[in-house]
N, C-alpha and C. Protein backbone atom coordinates (compact mmCIF):
# COMPACT_ATOMS: atom_id res chain seq x y z
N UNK A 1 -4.78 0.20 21.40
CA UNK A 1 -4.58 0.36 19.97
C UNK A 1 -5.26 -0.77 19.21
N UNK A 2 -5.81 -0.82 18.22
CA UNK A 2 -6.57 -1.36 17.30
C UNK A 2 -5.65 -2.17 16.47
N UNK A 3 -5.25 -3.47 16.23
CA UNK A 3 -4.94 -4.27 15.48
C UNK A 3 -4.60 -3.91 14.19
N UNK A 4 -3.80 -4.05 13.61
CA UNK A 4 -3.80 -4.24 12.03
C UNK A 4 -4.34 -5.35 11.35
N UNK A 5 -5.38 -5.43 10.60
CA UNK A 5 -5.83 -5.97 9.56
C UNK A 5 -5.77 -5.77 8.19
N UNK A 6 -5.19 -7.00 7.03
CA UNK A 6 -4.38 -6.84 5.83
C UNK A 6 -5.52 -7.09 4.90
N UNK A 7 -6.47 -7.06 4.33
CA UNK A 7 -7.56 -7.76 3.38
C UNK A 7 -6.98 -7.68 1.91
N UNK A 8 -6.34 -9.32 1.26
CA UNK A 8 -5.61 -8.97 0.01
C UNK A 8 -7.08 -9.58 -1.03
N UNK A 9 -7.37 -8.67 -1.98
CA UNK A 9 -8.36 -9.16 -3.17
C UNK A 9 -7.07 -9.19 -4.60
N UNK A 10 -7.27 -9.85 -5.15
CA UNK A 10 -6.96 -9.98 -6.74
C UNK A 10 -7.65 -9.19 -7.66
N UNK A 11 -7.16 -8.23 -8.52
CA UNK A 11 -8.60 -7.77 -9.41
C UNK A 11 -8.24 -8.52 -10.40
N UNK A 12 -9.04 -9.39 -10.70
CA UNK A 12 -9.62 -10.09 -12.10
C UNK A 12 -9.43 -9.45 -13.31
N UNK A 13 -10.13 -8.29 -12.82
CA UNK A 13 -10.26 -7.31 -14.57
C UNK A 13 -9.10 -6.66 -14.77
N UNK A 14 -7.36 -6.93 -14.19
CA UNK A 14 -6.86 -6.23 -13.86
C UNK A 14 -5.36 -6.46 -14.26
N UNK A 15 -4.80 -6.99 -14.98
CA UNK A 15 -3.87 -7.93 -14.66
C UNK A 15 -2.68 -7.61 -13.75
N UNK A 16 -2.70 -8.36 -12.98
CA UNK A 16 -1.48 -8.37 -12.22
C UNK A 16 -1.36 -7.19 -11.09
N UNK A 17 -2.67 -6.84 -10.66
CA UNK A 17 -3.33 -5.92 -9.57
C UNK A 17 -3.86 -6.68 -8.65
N UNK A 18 -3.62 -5.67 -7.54
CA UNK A 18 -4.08 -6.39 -6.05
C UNK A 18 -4.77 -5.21 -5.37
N UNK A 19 -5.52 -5.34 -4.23
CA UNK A 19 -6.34 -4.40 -3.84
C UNK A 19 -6.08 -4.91 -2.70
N UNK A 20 -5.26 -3.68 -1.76
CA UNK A 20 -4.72 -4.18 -0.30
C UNK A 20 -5.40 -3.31 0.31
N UNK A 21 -5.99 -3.70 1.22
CA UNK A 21 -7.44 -3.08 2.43
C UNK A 21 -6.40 -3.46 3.88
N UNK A 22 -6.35 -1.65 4.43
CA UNK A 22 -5.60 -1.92 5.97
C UNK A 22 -6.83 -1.41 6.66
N UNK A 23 -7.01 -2.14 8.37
CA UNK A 23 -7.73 -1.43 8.52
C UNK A 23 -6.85 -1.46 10.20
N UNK A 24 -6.94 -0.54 10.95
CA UNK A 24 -6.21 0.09 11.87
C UNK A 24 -5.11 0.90 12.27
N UNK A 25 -4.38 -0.16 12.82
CA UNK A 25 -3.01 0.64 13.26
C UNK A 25 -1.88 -0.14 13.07
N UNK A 26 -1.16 1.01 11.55
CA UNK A 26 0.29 0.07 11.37
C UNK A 26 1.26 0.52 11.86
N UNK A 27 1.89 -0.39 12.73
CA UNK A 27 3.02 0.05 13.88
C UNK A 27 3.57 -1.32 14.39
N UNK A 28 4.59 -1.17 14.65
CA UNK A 28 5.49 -2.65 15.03
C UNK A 28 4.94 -3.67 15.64
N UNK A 29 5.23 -4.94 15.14
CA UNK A 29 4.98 -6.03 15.73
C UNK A 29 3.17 -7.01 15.42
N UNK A 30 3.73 -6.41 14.12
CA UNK A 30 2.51 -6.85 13.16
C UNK A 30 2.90 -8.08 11.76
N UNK A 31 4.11 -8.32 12.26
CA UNK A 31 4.50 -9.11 10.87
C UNK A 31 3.50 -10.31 10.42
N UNK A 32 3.17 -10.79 11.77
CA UNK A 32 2.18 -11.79 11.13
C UNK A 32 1.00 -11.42 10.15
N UNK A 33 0.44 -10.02 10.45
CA UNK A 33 -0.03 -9.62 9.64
C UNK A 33 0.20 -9.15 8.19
N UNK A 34 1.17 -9.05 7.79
CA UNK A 34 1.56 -8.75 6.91
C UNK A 34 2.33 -9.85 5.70
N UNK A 35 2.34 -10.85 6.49
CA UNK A 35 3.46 -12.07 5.96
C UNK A 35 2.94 -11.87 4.61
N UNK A 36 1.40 -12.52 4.45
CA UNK A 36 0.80 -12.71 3.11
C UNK A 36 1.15 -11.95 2.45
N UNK A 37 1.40 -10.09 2.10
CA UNK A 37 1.39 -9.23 1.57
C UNK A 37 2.65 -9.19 1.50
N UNK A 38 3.56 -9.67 2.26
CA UNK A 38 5.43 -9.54 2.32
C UNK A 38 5.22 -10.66 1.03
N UNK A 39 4.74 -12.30 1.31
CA UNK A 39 5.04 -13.24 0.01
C UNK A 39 4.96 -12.26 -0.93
N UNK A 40 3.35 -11.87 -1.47
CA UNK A 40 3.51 -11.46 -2.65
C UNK A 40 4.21 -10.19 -3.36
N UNK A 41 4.57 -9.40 -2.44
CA UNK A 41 5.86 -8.74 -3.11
C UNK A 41 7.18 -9.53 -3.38
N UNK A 42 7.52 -10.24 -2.73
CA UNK A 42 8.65 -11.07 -2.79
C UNK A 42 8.49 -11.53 -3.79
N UNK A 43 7.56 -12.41 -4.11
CA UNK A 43 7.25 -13.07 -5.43
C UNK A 43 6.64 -12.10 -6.81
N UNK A 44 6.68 -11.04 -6.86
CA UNK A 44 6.02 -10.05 -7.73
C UNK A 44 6.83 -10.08 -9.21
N UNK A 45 5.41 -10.21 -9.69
CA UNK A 45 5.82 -10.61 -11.10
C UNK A 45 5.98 -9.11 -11.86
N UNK A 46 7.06 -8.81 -13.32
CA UNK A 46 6.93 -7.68 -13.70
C UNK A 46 5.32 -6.29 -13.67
N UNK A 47 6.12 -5.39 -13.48
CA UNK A 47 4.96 -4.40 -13.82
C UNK A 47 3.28 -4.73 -12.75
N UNK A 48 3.63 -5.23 -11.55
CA UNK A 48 2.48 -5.60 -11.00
C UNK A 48 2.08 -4.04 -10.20
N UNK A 49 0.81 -3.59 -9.99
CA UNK A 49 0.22 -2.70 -9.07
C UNK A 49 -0.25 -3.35 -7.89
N UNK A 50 -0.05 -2.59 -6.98
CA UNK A 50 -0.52 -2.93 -5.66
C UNK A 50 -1.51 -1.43 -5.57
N UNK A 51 -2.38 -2.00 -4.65
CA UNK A 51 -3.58 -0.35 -4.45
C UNK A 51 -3.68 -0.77 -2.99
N UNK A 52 -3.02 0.38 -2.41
CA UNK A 52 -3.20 0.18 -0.74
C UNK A 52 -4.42 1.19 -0.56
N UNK A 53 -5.44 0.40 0.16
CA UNK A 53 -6.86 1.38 0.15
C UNK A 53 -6.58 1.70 1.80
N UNK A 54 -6.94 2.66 2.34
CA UNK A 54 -6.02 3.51 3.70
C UNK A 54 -7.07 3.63 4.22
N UNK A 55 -8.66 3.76 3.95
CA UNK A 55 -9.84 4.65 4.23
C UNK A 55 -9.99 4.01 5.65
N UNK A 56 -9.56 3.06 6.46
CA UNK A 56 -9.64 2.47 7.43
C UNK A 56 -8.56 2.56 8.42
N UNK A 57 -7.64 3.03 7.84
CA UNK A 57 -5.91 3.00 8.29
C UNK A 57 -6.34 4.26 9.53
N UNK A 58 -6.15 3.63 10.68
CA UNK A 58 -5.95 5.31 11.47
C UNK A 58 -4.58 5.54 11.53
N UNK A 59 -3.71 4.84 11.62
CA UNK A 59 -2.12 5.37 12.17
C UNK A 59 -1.42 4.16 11.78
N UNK A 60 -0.25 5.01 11.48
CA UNK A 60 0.91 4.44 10.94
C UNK A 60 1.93 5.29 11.43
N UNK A 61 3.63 4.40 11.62
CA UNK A 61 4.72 4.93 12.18
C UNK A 61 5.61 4.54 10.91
N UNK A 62 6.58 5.07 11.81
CA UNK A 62 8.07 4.73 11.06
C UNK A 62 8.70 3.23 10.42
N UNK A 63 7.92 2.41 11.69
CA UNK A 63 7.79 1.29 11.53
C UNK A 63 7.47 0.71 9.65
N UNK A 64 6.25 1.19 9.94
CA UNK A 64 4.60 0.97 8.71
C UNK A 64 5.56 1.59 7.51
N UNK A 65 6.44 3.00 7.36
CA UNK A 65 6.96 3.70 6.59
C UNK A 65 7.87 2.58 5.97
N UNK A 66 8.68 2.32 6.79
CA UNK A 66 9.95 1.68 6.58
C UNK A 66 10.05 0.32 5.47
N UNK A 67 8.64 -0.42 5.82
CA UNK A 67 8.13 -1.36 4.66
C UNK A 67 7.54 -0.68 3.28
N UNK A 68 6.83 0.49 3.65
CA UNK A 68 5.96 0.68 2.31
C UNK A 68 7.04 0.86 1.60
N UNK A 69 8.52 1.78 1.93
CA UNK A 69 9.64 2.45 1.18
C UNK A 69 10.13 1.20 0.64
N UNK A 70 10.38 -0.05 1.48
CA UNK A 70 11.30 -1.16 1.38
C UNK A 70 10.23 -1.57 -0.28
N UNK A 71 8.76 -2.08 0.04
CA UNK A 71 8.20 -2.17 -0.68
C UNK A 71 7.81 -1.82 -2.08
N UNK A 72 8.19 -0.24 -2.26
CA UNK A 72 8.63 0.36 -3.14
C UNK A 72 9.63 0.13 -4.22
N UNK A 73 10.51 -0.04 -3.47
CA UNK A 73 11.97 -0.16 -4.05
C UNK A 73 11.77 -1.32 -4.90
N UNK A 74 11.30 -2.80 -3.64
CA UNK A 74 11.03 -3.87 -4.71
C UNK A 74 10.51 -4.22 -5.92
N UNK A 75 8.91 -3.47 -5.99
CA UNK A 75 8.19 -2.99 -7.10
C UNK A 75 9.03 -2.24 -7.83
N UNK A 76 9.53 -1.13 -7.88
CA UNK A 76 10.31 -0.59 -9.23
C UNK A 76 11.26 -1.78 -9.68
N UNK A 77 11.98 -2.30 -8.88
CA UNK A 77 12.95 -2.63 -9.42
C UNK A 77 12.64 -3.94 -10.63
N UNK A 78 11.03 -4.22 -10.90
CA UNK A 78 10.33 -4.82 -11.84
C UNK A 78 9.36 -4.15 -12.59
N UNK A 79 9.52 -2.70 -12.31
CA UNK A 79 8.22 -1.68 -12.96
C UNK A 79 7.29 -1.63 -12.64
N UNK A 80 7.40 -1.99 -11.21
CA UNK A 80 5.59 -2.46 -10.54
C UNK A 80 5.74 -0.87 -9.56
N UNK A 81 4.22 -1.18 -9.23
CA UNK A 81 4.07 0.21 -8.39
C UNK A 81 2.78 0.34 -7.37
N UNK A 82 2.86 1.14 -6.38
CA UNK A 82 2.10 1.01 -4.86
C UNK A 82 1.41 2.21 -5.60
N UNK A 83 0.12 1.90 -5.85
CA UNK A 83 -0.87 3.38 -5.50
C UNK A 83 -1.74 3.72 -3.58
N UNK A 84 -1.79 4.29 -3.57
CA UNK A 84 -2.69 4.76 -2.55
C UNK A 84 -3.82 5.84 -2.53
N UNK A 85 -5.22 4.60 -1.88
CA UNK A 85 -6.17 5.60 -1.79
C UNK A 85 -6.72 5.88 -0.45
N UNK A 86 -7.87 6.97 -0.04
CA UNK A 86 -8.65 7.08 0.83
C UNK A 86 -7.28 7.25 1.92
N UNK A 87 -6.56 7.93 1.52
CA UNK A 87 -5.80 8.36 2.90
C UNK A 87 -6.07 9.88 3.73
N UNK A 88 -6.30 9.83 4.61
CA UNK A 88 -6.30 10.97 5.40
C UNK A 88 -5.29 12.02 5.64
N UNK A 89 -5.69 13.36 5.89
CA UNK A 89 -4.75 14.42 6.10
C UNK A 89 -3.52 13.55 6.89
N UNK A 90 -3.72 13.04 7.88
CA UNK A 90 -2.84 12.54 8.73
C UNK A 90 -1.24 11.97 7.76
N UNK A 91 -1.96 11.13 7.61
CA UNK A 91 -1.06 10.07 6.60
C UNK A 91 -0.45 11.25 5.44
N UNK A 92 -0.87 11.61 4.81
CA UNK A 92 -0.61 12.44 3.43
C UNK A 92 0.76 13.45 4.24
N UNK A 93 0.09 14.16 5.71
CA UNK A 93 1.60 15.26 5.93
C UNK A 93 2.98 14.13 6.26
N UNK A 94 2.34 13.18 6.92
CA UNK A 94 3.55 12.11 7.43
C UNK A 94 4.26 11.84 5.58
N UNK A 95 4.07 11.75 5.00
CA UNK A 95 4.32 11.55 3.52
C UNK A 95 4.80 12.80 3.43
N UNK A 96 4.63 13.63 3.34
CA UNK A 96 5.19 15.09 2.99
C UNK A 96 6.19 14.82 3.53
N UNK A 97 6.15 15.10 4.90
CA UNK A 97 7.00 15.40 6.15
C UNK A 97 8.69 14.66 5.72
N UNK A 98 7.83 13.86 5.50
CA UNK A 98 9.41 12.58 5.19
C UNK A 98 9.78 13.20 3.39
N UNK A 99 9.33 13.65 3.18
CA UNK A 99 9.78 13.65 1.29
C UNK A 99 9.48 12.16 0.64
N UNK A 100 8.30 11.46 1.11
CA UNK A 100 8.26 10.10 0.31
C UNK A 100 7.16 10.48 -0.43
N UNK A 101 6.11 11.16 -0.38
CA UNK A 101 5.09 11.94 -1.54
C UNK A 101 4.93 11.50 -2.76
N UNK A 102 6.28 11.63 -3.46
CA UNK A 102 6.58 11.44 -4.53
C UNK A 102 6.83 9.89 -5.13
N UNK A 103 6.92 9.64 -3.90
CA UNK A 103 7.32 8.04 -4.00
C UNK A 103 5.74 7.19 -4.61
N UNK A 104 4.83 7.71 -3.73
CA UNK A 104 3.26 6.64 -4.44
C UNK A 104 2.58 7.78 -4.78
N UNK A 105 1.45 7.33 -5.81
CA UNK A 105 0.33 7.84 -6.55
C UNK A 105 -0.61 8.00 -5.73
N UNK A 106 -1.01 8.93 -5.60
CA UNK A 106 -2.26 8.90 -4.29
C UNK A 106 -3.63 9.24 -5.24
N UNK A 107 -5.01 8.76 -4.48
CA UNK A 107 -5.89 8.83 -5.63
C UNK A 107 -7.11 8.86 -4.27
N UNK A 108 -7.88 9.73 -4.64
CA UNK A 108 -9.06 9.68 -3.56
C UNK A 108 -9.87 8.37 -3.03
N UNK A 109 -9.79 7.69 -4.56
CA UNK A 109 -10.76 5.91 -3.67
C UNK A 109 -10.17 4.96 -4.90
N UNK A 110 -10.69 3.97 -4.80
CA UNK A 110 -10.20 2.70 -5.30
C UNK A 110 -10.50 2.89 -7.01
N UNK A 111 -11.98 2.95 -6.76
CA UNK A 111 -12.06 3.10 -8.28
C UNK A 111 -11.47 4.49 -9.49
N UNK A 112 -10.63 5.25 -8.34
CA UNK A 112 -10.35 6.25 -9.55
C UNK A 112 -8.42 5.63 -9.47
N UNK A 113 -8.33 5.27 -8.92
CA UNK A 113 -6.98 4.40 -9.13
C UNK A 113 -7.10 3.42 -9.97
N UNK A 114 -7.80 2.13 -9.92
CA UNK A 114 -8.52 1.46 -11.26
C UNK A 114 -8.22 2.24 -12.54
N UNK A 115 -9.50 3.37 -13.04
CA UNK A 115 -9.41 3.95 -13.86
C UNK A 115 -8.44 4.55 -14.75
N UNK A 116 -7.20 5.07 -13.71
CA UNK A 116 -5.63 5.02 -14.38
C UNK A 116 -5.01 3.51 -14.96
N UNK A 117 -5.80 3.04 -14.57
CA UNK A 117 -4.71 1.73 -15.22
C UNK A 117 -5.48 0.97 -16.53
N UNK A 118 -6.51 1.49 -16.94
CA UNK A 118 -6.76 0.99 -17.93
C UNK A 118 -6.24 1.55 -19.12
C-alpha cells in the first residue's frame, strides 16, 4: 500500500482557505501524517474552508471517514467548511453508501471550488 501524503498550501487570494493535496492511501496508522492538518483544524479560525483535492487519493477507509466526519463537525461548529475535489467514482459511492454526501461540497477540480468562494 502506498503511503499517505498531506501537501497543506495557504491560498493567499483567499482568506482563511487552505488547499489540502492527499496523495495515496488513507487508512489507519497515518497520524503522523496528518498531525499538521489535525493542528490546523484544531486551531481554525471562524468561517475557514478547507479544499481537500482527492485527484491522487486512491483509497480511503472507515478509518480516513471517521476524521473527515470528526473534521466536519469541527468546521461547522465555526461556519467553516471541507470542500472536495477530483474525487473518483470510488470515493463519491463510499460517500453515498454511508449518507455523508451531503455532508461536503464536491466540485470536479480545485479551481471550480475557488470560484464558489468568491
Amino acid at each position: 500500500m502506498e503511503n499517505l501524503t498531506v501537501t497543506i498550501a495557504k491560498q493567499n487570494d483567499f482568506q482563511n482557505t487552505y488547499l489540502i493535496g492527499f496523495k495515496g492511501n488513507f487508512d489507519g496508522g497515518i497520524m503522523k501524517n496528518i498531525k499538521e492538518l489535525q493542528a490546523i483544524i484544531d486551531e481554525a479560525t471562524p468561517k475557514m474552508t478547507l479544499i481537500f483535492e482527492f485527484s491522487e487519493l486512491n483509497f480511503l477507509n472507515s478509518y480516513a471517514i471517521g476524521h473527515m466526519v470528526s473534521w466536519h463537525n469541527q468546521l461547522s461548529e465555526k461556519e467553516g467548511q471541507i470542500l472536495i475535489t477530483g474525487s473518483n467514482k470510488n470515493i463519491e459511492d463510499i460517500f453515498s453508501i454511508l449518507g455523508i454526501n451531503n455532508l461536503f461540497k464536491t466540485y470536479p477540480d480545485v479551481a471550480t471550488a475557488l470560484a464558489t468562494l468568491k
